[in-house]
PDB file of N, CA and C in Angstrom:
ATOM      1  N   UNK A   1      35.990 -67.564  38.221  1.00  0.00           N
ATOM      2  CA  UNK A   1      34.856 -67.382  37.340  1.00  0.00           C
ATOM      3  C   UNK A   1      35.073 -68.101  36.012  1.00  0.00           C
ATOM      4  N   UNK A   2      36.259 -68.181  35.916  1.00  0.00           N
ATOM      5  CA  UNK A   2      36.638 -69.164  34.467  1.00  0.00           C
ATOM      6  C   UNK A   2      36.131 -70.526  34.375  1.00  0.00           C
ATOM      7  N   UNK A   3      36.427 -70.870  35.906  1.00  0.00           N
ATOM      8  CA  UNK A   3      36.822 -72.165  35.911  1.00  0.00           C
ATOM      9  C   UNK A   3      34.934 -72.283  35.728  1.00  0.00           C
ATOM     10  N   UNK A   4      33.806 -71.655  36.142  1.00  0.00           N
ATOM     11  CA  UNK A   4      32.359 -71.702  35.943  1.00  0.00           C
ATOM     12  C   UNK A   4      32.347 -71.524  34.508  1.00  0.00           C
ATOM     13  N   UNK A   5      32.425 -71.095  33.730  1.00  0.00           N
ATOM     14  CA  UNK A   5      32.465 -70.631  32.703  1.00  0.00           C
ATOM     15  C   UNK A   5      32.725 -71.667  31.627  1.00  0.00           C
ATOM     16  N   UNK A   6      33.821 -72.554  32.062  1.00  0.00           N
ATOM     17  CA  UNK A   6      34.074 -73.568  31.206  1.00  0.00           C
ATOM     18  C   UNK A   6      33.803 -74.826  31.863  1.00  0.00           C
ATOM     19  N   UNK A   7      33.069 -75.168  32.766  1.00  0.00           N
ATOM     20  CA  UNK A   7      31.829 -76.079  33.424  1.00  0.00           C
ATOM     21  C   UNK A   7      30.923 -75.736  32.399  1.00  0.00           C
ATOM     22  N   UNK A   8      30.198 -74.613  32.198  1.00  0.00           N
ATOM     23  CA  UNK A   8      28.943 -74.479  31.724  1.00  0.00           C
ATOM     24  C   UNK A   8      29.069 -75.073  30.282  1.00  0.00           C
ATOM     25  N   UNK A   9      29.728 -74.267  29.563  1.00  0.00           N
ATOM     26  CA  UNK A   9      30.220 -74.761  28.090  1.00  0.00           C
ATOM     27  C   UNK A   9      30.301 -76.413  27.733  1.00  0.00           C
ATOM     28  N   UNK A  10      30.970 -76.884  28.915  1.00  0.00           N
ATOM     29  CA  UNK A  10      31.221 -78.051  29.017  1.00  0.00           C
ATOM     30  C   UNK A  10      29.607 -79.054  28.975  1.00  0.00           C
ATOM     31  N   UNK A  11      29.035 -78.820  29.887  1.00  0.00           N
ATOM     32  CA  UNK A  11      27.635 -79.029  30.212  1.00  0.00           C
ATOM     33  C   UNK A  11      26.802 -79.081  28.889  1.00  0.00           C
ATOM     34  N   UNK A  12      26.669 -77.756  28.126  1.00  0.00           N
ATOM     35  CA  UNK A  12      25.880 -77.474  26.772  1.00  0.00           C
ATOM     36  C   UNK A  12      26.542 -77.373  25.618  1.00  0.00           C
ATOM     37  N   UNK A  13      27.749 -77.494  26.089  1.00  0.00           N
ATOM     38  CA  UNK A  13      28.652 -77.667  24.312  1.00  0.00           C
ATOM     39  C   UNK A  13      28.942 -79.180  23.759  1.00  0.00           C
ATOM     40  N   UNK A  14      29.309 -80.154  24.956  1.00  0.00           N
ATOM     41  CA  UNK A  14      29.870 -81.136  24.485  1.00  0.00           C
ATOM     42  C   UNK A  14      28.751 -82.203  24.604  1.00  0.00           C
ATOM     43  N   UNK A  15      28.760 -83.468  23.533  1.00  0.00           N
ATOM     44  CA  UNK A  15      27.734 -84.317  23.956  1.00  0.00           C
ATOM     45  C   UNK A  15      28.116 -85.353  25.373  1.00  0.00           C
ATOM     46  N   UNK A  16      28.831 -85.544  25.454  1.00  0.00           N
ATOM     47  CA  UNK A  16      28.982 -86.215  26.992  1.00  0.00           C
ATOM     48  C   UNK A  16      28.471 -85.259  28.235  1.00  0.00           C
ATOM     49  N   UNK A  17      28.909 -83.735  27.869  1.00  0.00           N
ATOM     50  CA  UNK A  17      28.466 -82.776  28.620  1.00  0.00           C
ATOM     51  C   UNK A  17      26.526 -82.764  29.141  1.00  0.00           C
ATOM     52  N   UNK A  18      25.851 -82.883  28.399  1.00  0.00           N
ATOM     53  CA  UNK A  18      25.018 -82.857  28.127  1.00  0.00           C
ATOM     54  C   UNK A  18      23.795 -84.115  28.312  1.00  0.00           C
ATOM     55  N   UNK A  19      24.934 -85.271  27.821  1.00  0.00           N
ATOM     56  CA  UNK A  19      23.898 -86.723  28.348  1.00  0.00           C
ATOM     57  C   UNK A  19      24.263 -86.805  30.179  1.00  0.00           C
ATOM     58  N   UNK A  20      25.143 -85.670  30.600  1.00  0.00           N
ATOM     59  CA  UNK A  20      25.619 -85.995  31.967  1.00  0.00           C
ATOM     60  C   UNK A  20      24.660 -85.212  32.710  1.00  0.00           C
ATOM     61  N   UNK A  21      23.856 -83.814  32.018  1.00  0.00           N
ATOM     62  CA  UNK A  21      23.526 -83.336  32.394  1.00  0.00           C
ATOM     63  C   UNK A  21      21.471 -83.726  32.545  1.00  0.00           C
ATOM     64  N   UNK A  22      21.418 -84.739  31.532  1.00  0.00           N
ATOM     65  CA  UNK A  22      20.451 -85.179  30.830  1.00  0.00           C
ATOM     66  C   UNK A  22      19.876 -86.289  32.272  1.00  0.00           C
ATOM     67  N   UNK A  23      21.102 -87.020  32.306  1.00  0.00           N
ATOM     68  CA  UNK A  23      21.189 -87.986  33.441  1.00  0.00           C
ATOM     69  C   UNK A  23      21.295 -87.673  34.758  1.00  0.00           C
ATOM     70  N   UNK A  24      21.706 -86.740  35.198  1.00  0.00           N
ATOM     71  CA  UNK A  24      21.212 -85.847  36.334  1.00  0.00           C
ATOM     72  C   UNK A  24      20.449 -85.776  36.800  1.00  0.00           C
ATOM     73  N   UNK A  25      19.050 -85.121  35.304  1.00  0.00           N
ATOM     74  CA  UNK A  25      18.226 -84.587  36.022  1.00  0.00           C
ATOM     75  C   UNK A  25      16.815 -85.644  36.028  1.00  0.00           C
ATOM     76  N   UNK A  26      17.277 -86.889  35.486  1.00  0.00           N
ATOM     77  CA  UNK A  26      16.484 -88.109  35.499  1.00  0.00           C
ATOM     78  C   UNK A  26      16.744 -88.900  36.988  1.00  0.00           C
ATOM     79  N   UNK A  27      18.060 -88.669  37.512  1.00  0.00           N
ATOM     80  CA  UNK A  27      18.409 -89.742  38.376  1.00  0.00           C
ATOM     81  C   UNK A  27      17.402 -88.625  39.772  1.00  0.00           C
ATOM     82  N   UNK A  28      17.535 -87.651  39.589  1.00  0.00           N
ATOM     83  CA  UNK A  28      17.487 -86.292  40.077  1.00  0.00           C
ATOM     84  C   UNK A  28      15.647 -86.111  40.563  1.00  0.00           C
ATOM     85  N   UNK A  29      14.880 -86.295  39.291  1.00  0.00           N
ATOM     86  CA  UNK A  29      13.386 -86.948  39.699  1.00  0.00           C
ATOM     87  C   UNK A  29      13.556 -87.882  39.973  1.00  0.00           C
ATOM     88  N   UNK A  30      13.734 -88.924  39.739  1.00  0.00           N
ATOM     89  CA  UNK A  30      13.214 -90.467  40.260  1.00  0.00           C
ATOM     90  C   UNK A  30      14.158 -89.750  41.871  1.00  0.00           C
ATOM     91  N   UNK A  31      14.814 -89.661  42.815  1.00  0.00           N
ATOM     92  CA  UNK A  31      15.225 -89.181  43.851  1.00  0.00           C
ATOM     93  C   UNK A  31      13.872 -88.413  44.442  1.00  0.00           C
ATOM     94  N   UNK A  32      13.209 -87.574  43.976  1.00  0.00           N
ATOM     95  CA  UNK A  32      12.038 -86.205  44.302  1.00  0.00           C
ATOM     96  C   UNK A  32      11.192 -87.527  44.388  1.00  0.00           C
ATOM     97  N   UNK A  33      10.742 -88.139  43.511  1.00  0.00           N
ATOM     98  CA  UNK A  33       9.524 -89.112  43.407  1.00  0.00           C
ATOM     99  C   UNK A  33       9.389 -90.178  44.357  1.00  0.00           C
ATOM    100  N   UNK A  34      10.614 -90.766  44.320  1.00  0.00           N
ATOM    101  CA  UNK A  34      10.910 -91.712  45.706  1.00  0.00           C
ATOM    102  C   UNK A  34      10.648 -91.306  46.913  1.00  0.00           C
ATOM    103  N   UNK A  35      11.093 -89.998  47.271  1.00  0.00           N
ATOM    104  CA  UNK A  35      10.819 -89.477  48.635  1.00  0.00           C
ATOM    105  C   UNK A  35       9.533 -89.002  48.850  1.00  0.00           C
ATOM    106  N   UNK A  36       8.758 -88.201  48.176  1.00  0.00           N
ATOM    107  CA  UNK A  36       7.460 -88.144  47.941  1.00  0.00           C
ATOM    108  C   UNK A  36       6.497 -89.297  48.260  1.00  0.00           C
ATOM    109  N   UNK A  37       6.741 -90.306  47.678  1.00  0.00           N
ATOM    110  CA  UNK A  37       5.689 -91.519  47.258  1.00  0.00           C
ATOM    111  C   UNK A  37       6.222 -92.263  49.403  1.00  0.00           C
ATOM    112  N   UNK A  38       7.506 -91.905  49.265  1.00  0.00           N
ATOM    113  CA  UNK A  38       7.134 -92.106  51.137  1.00  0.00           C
ATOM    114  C   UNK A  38       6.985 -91.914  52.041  1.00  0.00           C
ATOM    115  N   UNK A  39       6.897 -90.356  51.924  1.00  0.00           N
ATOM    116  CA  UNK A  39       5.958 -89.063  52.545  1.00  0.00           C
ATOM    117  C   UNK A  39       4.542 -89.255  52.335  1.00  0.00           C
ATOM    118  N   UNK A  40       3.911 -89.824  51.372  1.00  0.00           N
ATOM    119  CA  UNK A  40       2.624 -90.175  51.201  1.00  0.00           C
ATOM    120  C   UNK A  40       2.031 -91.646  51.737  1.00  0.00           C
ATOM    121  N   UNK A  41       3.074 -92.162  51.614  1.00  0.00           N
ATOM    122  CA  UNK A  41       2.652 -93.762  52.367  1.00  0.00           C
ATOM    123  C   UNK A  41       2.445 -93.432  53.830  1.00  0.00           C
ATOM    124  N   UNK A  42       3.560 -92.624  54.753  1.00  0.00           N
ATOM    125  CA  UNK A  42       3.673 -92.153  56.575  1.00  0.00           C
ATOM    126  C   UNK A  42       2.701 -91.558  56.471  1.00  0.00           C
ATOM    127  N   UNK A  43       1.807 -90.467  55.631  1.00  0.00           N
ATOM    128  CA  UNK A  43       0.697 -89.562  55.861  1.00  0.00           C
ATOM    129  C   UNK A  43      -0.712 -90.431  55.906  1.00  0.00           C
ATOM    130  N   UNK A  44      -0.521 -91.442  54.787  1.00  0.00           N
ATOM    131  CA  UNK A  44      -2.212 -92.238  55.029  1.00  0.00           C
ATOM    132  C   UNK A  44      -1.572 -93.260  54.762  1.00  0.00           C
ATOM    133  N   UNK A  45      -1.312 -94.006  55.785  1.00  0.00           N
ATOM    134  CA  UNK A  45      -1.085 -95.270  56.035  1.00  0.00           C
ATOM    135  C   UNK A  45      -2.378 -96.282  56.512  1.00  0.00           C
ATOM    136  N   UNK A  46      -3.196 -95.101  57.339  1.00  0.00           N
ATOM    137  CA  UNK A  46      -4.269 -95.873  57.403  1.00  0.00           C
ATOM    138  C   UNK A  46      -5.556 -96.563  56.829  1.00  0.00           C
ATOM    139  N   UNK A  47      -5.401 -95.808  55.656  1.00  0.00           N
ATOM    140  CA  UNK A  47      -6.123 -95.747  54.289  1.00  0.00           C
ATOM    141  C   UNK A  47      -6.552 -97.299  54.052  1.00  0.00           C
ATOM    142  N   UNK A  48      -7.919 -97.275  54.093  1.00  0.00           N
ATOM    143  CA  UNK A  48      -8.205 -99.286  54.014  1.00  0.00           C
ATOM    144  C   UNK A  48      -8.425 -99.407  52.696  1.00  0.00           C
ATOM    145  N   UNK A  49      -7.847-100.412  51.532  1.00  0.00           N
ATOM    146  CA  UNK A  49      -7.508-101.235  50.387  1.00  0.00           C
ATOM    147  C   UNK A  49      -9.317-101.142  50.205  1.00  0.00           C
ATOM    148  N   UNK A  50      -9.335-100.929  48.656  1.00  0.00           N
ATOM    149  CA  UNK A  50     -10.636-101.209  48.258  1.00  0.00           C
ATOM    150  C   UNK A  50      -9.865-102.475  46.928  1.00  0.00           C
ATOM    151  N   UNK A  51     -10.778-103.301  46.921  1.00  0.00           N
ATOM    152  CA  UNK A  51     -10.108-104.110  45.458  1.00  0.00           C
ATOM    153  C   UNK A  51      -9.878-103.058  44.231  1.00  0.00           C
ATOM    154  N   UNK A  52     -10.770-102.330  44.009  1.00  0.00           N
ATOM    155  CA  UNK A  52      -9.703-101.185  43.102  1.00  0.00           C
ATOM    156  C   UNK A  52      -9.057-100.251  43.229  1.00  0.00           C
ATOM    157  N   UNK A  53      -8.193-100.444  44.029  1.00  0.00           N
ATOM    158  CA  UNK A  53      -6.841 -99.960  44.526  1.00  0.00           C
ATOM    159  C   UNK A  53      -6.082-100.382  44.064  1.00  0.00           C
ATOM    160  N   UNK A  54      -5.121 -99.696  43.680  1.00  0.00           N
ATOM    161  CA  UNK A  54      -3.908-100.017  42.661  1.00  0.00           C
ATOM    162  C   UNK A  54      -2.035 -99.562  43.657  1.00  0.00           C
ATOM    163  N   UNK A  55      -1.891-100.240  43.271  1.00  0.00           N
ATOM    164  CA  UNK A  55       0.032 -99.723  43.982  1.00  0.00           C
ATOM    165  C   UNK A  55       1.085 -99.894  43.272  1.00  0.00           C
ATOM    166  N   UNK A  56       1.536 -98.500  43.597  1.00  0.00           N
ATOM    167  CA  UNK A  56       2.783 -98.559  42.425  1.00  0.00           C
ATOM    168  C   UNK A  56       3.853 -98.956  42.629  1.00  0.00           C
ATOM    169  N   UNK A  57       3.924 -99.855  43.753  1.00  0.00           N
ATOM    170  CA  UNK A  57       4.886-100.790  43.988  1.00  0.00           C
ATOM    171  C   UNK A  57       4.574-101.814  44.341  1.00  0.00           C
ATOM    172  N   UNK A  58       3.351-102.295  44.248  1.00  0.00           N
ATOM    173  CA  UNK A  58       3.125-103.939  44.431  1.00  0.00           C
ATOM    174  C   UNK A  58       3.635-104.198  45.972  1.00  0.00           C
ATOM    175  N   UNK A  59       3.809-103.409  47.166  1.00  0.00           N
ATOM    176  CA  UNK A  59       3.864-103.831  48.487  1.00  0.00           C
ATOM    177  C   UNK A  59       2.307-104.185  49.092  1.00  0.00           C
ATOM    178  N   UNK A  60       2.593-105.166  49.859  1.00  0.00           N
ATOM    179  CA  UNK A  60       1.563-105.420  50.764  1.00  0.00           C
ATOM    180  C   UNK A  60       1.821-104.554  52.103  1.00  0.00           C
ATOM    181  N   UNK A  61       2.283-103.515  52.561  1.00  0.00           N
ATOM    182  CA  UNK A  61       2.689-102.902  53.404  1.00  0.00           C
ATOM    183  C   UNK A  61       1.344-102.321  53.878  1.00  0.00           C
ATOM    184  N   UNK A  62       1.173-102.550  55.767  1.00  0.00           N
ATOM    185  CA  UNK A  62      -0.159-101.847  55.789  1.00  0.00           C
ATOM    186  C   UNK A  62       0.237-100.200  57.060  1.00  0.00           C
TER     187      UNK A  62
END
């Protein structure tokens, strides 16, 4: 229980602690968002392009 204890401290006390924890939870969404956005491409793939259609990745993928 110590050894948790001085993880946590570590985490919210120190600034390295903290930009590690900062960076986590950035690398952490962009991970959620990525998988999402290609769960949504397999679901309507069939979806036909209107010229104002926009993509947030610039694929021509149909």
């Amino acid at each position: 229980m110590d050894s948790l204890n001085n993880i946590i401290a570590w985490l919210f006390g120190d600034r390295v602690g903290v930009l590690v924890l900062l960076g986590g939870g950035v690398v952490l969404f962009l991970l959620v968002a990525w998988l999402l956005e290609k769960r949504m491409r397999q679901q309507f793939y069939n979806h036909d392009k209107s010229p104002d259609d926009w993509d947030l990745f610039d694929s021509n993928e149909s």
